[in-house]
N, C-alpha and C. Protein backbone atom coordinates (compact mmCIF):
# COMPACT_ATOMS: atom_id res chain seq x y z
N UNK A 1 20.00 -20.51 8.97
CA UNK A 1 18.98 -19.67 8.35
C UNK A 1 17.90 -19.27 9.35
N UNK A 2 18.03 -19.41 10.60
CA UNK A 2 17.21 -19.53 11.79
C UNK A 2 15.87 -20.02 11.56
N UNK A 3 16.25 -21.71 10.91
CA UNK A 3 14.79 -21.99 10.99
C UNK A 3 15.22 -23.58 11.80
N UNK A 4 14.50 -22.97 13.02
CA UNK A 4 14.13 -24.39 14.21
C UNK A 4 12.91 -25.47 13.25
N UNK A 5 13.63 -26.71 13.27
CA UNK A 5 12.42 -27.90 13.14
C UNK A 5 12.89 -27.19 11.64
N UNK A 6 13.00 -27.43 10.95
CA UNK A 6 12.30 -27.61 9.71
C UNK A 6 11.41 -29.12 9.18
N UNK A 7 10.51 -28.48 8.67
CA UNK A 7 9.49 -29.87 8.56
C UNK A 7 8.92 -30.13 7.23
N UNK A 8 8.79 -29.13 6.14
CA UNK A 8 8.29 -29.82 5.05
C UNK A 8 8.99 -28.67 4.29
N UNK A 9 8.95 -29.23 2.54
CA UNK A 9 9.84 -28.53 1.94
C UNK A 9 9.15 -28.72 0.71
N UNK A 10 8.62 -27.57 -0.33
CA UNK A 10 8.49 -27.25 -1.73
C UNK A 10 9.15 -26.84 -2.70
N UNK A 11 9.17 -27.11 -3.71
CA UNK A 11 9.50 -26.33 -4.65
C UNK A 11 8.69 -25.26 -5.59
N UNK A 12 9.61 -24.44 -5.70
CA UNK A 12 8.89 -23.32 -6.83
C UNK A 12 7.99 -24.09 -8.15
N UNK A 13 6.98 -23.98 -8.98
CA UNK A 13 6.77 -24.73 -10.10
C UNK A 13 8.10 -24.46 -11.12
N UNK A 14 8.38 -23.18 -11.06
CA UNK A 14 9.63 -23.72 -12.19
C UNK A 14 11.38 -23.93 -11.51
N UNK A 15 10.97 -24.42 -10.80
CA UNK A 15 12.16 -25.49 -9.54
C UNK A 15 13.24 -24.30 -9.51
N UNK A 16 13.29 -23.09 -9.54
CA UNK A 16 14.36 -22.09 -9.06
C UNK A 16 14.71 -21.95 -7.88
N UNK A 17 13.26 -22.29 -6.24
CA UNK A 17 13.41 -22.14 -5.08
C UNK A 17 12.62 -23.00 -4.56
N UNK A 18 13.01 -23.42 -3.43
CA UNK A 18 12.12 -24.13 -2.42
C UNK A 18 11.93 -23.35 -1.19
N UNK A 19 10.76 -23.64 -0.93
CA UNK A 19 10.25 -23.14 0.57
C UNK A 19 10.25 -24.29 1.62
N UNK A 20 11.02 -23.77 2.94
CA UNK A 20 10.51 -24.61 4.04
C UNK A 20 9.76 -24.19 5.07
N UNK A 21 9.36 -25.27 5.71
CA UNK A 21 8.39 -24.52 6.77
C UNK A 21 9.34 -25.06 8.17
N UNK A 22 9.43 -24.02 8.64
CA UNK A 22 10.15 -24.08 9.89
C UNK A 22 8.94 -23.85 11.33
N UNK A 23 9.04 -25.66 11.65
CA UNK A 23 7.59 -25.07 12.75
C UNK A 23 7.81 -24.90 14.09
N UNK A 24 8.92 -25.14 14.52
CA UNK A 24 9.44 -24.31 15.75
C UNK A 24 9.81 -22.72 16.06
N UNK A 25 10.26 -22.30 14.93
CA UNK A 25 10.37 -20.75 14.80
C UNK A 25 9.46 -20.31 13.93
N UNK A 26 8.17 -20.92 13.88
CA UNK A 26 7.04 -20.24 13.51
C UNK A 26 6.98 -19.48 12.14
N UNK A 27 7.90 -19.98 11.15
CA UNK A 27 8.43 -19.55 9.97
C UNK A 27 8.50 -19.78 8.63
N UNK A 28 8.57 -19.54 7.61
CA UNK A 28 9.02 -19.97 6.16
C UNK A 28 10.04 -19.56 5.81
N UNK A 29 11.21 -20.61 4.72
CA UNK A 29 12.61 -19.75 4.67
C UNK A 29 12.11 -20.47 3.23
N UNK A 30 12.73 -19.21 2.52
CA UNK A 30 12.39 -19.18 0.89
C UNK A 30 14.11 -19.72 0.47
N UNK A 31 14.37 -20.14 -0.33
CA UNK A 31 15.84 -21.11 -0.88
C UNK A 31 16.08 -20.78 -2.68
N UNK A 32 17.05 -19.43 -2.80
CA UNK A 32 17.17 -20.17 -4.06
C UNK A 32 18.18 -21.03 -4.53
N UNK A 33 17.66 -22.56 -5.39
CA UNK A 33 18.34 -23.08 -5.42
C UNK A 33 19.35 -23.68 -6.27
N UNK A 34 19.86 -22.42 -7.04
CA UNK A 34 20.88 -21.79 -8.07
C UNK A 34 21.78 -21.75 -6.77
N UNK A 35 21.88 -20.50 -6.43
CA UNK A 35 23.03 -20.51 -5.59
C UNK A 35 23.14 -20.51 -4.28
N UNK A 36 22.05 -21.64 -3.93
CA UNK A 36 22.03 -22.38 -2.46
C UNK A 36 21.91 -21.30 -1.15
N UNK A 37 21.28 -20.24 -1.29
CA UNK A 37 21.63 -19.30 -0.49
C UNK A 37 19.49 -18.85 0.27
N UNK A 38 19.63 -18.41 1.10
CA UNK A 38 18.12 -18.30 1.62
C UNK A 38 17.95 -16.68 1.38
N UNK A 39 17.14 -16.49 0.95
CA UNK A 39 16.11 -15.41 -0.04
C UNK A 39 15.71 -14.36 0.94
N UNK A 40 14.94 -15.47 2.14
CA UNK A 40 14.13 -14.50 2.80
C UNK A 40 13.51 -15.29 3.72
N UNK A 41 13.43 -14.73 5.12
CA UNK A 41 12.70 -15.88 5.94
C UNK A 41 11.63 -15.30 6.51
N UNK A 42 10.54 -15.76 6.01
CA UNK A 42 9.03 -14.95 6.69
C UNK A 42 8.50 -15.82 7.80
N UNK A 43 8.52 -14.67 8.89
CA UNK A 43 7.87 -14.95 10.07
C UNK A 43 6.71 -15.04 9.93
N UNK A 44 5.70 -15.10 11.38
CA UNK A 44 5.14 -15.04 11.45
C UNK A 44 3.47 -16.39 11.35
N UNK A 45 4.43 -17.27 11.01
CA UNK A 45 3.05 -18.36 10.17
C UNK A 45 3.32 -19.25 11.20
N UNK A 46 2.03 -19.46 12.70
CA UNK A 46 2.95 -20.13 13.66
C UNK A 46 2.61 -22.05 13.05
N UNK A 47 3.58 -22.50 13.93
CA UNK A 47 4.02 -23.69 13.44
C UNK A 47 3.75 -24.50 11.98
N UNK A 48 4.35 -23.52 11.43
CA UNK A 48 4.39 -23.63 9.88
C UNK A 48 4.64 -25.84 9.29
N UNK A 49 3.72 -25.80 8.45
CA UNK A 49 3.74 -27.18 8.25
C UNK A 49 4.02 -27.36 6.45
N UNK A 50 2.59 -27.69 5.85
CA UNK A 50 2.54 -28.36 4.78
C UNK A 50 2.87 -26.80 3.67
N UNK A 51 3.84 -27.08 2.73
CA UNK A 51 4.14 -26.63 1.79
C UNK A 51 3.58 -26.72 0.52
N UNK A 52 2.72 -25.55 -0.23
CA UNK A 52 2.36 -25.65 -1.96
C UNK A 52 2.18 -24.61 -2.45
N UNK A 53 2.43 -24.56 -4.13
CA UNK A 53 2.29 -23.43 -4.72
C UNK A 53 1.22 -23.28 -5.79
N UNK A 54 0.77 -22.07 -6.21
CA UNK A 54 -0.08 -22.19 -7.09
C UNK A 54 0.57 -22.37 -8.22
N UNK A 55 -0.56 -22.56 -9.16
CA UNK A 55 0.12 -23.31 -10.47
C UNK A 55 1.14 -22.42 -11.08
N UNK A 56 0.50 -20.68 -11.12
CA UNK A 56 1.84 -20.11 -11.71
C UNK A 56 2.77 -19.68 -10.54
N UNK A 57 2.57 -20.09 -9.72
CA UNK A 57 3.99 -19.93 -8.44
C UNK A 57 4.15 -18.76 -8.07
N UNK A 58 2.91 -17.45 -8.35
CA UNK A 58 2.64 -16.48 -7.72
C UNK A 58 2.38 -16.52 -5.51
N UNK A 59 1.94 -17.70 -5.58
CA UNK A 59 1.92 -17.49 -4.49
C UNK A 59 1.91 -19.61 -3.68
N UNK A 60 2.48 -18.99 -2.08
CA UNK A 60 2.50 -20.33 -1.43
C UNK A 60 1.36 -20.43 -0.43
N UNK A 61 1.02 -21.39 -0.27
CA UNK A 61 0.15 -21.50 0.68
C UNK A 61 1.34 -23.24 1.86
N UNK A 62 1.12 -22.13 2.76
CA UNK A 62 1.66 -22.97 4.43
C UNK A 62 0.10 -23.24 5.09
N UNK A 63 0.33 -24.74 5.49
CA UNK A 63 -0.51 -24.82 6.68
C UNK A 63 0.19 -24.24 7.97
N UNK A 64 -1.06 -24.42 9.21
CA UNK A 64 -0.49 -24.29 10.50
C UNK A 64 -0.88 -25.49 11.10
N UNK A 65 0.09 -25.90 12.00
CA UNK A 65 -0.29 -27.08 12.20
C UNK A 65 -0.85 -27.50 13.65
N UNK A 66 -0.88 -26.84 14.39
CA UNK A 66 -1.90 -26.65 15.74
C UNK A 66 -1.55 -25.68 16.22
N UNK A 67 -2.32 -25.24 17.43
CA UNK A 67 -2.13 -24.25 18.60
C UNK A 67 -3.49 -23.21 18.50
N UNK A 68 -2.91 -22.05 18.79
CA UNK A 68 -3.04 -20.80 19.06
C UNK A 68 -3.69 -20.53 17.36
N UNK A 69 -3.13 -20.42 16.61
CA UNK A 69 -3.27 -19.43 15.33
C UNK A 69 -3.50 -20.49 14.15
N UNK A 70 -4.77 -21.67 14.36
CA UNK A 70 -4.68 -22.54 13.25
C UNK A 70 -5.52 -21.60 11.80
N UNK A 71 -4.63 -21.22 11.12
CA UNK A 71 -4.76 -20.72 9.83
C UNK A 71 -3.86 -21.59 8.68
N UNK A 72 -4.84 -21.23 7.13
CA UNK A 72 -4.53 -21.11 6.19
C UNK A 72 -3.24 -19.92 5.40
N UNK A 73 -2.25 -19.48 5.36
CA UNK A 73 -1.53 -19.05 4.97
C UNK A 73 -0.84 -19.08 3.35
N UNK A 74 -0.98 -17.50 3.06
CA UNK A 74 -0.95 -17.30 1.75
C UNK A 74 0.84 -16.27 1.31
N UNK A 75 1.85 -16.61 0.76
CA UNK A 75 2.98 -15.91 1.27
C UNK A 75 2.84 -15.68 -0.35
N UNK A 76 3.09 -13.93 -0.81
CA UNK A 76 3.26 -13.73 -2.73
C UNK A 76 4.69 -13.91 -2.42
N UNK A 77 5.22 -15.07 -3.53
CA UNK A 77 6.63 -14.96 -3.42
C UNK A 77 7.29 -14.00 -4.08
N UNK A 78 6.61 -12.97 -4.56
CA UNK A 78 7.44 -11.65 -4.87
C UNK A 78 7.72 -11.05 -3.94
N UNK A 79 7.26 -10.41 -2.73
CA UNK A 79 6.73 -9.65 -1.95
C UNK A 79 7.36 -10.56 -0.36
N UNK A 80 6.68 -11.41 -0.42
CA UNK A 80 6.91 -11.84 0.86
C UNK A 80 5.61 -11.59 1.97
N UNK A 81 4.99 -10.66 1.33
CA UNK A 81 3.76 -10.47 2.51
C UNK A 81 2.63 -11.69 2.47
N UNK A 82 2.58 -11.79 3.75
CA UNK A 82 1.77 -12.63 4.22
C UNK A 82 0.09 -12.37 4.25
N UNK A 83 -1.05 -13.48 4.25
CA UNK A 83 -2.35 -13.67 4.22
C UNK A 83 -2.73 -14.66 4.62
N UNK A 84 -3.87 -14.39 5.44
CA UNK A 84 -3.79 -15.63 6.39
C UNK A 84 -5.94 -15.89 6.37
N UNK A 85 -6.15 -17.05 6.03
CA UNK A 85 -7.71 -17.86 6.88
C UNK A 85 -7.54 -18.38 7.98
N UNK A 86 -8.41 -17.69 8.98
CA UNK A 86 -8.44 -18.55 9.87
C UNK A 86 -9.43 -19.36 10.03
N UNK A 87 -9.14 -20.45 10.83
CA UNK A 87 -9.67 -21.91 10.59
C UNK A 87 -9.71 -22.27 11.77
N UNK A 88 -11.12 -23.27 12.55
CA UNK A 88 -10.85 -23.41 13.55
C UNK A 88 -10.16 -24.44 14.11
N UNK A 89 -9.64 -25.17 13.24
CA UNK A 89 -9.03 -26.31 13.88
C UNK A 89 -7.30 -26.50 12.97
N UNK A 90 -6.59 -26.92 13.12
CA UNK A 90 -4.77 -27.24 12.57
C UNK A 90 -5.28 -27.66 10.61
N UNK A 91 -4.32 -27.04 10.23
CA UNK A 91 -4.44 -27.30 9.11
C UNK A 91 -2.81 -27.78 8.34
N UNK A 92 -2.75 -28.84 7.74
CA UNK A 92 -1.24 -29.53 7.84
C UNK A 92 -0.81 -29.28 6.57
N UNK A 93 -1.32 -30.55 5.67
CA UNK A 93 -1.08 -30.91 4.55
C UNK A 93 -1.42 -30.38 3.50
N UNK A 94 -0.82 -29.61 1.96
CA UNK A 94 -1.70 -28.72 1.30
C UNK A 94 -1.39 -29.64 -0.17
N UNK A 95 -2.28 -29.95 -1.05
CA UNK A 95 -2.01 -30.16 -2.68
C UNK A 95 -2.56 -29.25 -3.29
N UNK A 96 -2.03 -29.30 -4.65
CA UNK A 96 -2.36 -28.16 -5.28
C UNK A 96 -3.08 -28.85 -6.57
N UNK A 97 -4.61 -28.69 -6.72
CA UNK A 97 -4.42 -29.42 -8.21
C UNK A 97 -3.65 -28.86 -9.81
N UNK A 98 -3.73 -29.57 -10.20
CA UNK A 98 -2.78 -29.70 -11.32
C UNK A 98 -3.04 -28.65 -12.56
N UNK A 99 -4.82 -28.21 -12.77
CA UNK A 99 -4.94 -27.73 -13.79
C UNK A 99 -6.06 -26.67 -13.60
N UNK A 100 -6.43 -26.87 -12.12
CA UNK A 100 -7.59 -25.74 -11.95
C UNK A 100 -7.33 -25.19 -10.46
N UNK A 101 -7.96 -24.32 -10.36
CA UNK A 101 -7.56 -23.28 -8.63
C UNK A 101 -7.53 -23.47 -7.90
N UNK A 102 -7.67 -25.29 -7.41
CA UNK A 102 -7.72 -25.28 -6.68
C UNK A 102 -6.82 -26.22 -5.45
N UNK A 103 -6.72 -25.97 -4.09
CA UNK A 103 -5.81 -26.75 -3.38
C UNK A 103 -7.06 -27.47 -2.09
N UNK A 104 -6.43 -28.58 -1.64
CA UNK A 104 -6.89 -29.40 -1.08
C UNK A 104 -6.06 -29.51 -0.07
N UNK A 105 -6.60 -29.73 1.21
CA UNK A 105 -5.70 -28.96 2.54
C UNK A 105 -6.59 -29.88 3.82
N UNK A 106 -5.74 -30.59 4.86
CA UNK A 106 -6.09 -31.51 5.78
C UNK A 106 -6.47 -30.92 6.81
N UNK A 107 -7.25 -31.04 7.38
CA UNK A 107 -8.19 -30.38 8.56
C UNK A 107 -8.02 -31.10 9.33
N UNK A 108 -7.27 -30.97 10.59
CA UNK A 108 -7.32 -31.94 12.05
C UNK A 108 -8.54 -32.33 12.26
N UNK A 109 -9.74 -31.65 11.90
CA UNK A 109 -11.11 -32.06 12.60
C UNK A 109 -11.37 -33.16 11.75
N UNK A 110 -10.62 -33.60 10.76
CA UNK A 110 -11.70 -34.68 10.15
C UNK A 110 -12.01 -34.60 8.91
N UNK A 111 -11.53 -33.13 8.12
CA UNK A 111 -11.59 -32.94 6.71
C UNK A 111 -11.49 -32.86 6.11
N UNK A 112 -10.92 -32.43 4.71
CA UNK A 112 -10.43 -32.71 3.48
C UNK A 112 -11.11 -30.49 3.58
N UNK A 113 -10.24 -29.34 3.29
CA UNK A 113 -10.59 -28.03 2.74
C UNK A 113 -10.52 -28.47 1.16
N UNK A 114 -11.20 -27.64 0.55
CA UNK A 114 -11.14 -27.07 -0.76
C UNK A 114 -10.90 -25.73 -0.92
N UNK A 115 -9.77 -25.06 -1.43
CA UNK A 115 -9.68 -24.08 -1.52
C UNK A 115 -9.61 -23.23 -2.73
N UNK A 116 -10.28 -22.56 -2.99
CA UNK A 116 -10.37 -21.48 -4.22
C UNK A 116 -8.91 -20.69 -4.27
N UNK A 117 -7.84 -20.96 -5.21
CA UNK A 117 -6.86 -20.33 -4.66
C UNK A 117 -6.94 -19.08 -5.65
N UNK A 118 -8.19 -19.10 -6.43
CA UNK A 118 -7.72 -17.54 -7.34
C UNK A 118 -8.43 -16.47 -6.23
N UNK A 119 -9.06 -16.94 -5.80
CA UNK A 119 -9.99 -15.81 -4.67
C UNK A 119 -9.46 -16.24 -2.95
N UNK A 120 -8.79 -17.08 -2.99
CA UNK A 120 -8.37 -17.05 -1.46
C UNK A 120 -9.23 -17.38 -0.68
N UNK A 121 -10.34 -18.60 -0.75
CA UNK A 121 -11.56 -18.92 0.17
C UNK A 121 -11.69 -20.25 -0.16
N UNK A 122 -12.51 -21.04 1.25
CA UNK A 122 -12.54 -22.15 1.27
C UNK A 122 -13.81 -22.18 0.50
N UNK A 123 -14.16 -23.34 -0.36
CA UNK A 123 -15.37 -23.45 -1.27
C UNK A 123 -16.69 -24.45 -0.92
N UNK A 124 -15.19 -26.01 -0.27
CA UNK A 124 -16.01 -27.14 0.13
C UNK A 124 -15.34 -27.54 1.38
N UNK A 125 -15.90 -28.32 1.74
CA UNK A 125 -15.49 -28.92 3.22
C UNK A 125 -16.05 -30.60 2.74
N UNK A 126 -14.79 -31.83 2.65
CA UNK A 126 -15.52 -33.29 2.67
C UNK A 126 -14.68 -33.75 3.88
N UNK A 127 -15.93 -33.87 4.56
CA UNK A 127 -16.07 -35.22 6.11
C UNK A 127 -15.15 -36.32 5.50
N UNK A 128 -13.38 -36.30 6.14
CA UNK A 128 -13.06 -37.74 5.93
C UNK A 128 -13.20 -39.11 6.99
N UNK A 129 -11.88 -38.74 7.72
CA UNK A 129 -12.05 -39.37 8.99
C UNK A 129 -11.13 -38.64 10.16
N UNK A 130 -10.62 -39.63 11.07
CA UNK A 130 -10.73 -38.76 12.42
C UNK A 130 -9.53 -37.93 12.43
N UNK A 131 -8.61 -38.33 11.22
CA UNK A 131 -7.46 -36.78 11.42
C UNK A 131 -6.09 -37.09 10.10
N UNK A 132 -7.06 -36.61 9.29
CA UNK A 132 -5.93 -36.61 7.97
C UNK A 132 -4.96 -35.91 8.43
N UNK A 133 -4.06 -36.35 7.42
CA UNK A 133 -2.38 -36.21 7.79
C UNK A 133 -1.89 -35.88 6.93
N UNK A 134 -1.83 -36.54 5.46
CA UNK A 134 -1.20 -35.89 4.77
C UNK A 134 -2.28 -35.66 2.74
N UNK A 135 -2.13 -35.30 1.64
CA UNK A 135 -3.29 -35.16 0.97
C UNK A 135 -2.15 -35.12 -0.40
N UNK A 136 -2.69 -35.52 -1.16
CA UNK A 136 -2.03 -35.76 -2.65
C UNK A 136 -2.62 -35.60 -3.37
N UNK A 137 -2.53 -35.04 -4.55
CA UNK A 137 -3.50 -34.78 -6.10
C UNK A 137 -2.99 -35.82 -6.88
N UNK A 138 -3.62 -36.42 -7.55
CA UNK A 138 -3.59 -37.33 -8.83
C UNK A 138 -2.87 -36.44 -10.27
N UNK A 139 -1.70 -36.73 -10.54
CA UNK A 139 -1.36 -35.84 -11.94
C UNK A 139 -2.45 -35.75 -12.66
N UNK A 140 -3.70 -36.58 -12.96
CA UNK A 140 -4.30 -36.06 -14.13
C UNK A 140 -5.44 -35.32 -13.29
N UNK A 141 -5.72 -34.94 -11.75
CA UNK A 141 -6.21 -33.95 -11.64
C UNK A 141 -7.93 -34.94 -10.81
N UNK A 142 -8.00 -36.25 -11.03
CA UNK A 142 -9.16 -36.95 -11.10
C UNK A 142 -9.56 -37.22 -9.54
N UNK A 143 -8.37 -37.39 -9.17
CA UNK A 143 -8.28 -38.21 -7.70
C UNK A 143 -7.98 -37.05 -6.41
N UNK A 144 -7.99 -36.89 -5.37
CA UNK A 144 -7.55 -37.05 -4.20
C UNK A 144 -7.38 -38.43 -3.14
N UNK A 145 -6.31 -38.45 -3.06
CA UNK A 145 -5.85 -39.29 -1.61
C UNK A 145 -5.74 -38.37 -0.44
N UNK A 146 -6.13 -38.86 0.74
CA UNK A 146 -5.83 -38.68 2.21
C UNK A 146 -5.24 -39.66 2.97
N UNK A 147 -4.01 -39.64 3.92
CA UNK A 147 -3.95 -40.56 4.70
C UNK A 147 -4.47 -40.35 5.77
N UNK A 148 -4.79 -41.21 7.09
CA UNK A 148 -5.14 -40.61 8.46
C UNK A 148 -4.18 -41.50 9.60
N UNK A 149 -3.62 -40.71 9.97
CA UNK A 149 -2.68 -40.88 10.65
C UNK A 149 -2.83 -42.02 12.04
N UNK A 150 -4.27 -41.79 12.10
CA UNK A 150 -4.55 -42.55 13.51
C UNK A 150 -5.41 -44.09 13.17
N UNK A 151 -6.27 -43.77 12.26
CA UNK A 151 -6.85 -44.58 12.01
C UNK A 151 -6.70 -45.60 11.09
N UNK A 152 -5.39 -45.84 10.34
CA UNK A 152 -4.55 -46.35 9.20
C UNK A 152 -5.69 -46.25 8.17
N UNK A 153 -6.12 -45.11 6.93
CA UNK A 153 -7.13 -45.39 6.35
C UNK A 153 -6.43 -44.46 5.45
N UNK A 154 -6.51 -44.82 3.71
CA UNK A 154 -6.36 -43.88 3.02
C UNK A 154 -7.97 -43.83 2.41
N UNK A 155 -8.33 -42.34 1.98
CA UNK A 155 -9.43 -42.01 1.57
C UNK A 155 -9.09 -41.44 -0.10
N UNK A 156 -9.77 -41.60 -0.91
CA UNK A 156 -9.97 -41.20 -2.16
C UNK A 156 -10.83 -40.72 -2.32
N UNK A 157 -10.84 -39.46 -2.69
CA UNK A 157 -11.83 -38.66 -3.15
C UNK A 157 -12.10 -38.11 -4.56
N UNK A 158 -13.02 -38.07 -5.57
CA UNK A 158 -13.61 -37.59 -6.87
C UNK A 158 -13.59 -36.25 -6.89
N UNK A 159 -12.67 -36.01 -7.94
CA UNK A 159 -12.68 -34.47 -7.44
C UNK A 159 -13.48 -33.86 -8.71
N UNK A 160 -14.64 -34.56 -9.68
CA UNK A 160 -15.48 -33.92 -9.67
C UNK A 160 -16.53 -33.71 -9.56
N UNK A 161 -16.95 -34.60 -7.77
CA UNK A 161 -17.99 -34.18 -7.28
C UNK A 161 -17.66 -33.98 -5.89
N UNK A 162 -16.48 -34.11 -5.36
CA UNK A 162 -15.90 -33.98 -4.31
C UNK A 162 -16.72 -34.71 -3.54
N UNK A 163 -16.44 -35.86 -3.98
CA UNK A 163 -17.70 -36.89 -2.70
C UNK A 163 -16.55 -37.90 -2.65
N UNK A 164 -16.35 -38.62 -1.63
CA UNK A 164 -16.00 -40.06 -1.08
C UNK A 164 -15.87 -40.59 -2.42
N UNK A 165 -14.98 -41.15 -2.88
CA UNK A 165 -15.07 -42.65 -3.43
C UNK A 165 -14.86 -43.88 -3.16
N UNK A 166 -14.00 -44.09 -2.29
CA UNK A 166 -13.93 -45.48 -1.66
C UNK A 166 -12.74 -44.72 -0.27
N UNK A 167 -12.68 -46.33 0.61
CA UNK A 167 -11.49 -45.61 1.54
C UNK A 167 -10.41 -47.17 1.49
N UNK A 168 -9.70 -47.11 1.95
CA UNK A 168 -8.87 -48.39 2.07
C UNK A 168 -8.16 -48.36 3.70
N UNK A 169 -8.24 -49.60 3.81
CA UNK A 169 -8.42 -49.50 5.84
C UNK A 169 -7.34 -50.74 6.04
N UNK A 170 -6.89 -50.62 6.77
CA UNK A 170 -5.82 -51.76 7.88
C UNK A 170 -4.32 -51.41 7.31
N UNK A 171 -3.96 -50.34 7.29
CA UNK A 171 -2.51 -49.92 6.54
C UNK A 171 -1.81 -49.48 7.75
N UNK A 172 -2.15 -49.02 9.19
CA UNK A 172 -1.49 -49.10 9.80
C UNK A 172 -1.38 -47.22 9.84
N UNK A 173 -0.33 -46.54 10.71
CA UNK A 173 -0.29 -45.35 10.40
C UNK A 173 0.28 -44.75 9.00
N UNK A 174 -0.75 -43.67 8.33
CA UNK A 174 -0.37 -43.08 7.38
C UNK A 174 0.12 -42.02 7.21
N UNK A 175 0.84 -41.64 6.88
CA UNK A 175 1.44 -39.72 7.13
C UNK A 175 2.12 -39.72 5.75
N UNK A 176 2.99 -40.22 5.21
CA UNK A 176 3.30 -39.42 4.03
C UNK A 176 2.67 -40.11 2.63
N UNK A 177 2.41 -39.45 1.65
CA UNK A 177 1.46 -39.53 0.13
C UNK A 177 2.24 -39.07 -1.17
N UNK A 178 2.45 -39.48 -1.79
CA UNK A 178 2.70 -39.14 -2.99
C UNK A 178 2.14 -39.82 -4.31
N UNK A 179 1.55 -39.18 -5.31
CA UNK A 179 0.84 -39.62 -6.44
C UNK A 179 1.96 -39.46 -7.59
């Protein structure tokens, strides 16, 4: 499907397709997965990382995960055209919350994005630690987790005041999350 590295993989909300992010060929390959066949492969998103969709699966958001072009990336899966924030530092990991607009997205520098996904803009910025890795929503919408990859620390965050709630420390390296 000419996708070098593939590295993270979504599904559609109503599980018809998955997206991967291919971060060697700087790419997304769309999958439907009825009849196992690839849709469409959009360039352009360089070293394509963390995979999510909005709630009605109008659209994906790819991180980038360092270099040259660290952006936010917005792909309409009708269309295929691409939209991009740029950001100054790698952006990896994306969750989507569960019941309102918004996605939560790992900042190499240290942060936790908030993103407005009905308007396409970052809203909040929370200081975690020295380089989240990967970010999870709580099904009922209450929680964020962060892991940090370097510093073995998962962080929990209140997502309705988007402040710190506690962190949990000596876990060693963290990279993958699931709630």
């Amino acid at each position: 499907a000419g996708c070098d590295f593939p590295w993270r993989v979504a599904k559609t909300p109503d599980g018809n397709e998955a997206y991967v992010s291919c971060e060697n060929s700087d790419s997304v390959v769309a999958i439907n997965l009825t009849s196992r066949t690839v849709m469409q492969q959009v360039a352009g998103i360089y070293r394509a990382d963390g995979v999510a969709f909005s709630r009605d699966g109008t659209y994906a958001f790819i991180g980038s995960r360092s270099g040259g072009s660290n952006a936010i990336n917005r792909i309409n899966t009708q269309t295929y055209a691409v939209s991009s924030i740029y950001y100054g530092s790698a952006t990896r990991s994306i969750a989507v919350h569960p019941y309102l607009d918004l996605a939560y997205i790992t900042d190499s520098a240290g942060a936790i994005l908030v993103l407005d996904t009905s308007v396409f803009g970052i809203v909040d910025t929370i200081p975690v630690s020295a380089e989240p890795w990967d970010v999870a929503v709580s099904p009922d919408g209450r929680w964020v987790f962060t892991g940090d990859r370097s510093s073995g620390v998962i962080t929990v965050i209140d997502t309705t005041t988007n402040a710190i709630h506690t962190t949990i420390g000596g876990l060693g390296t963290v990279t993958g999350l699931s709630v």
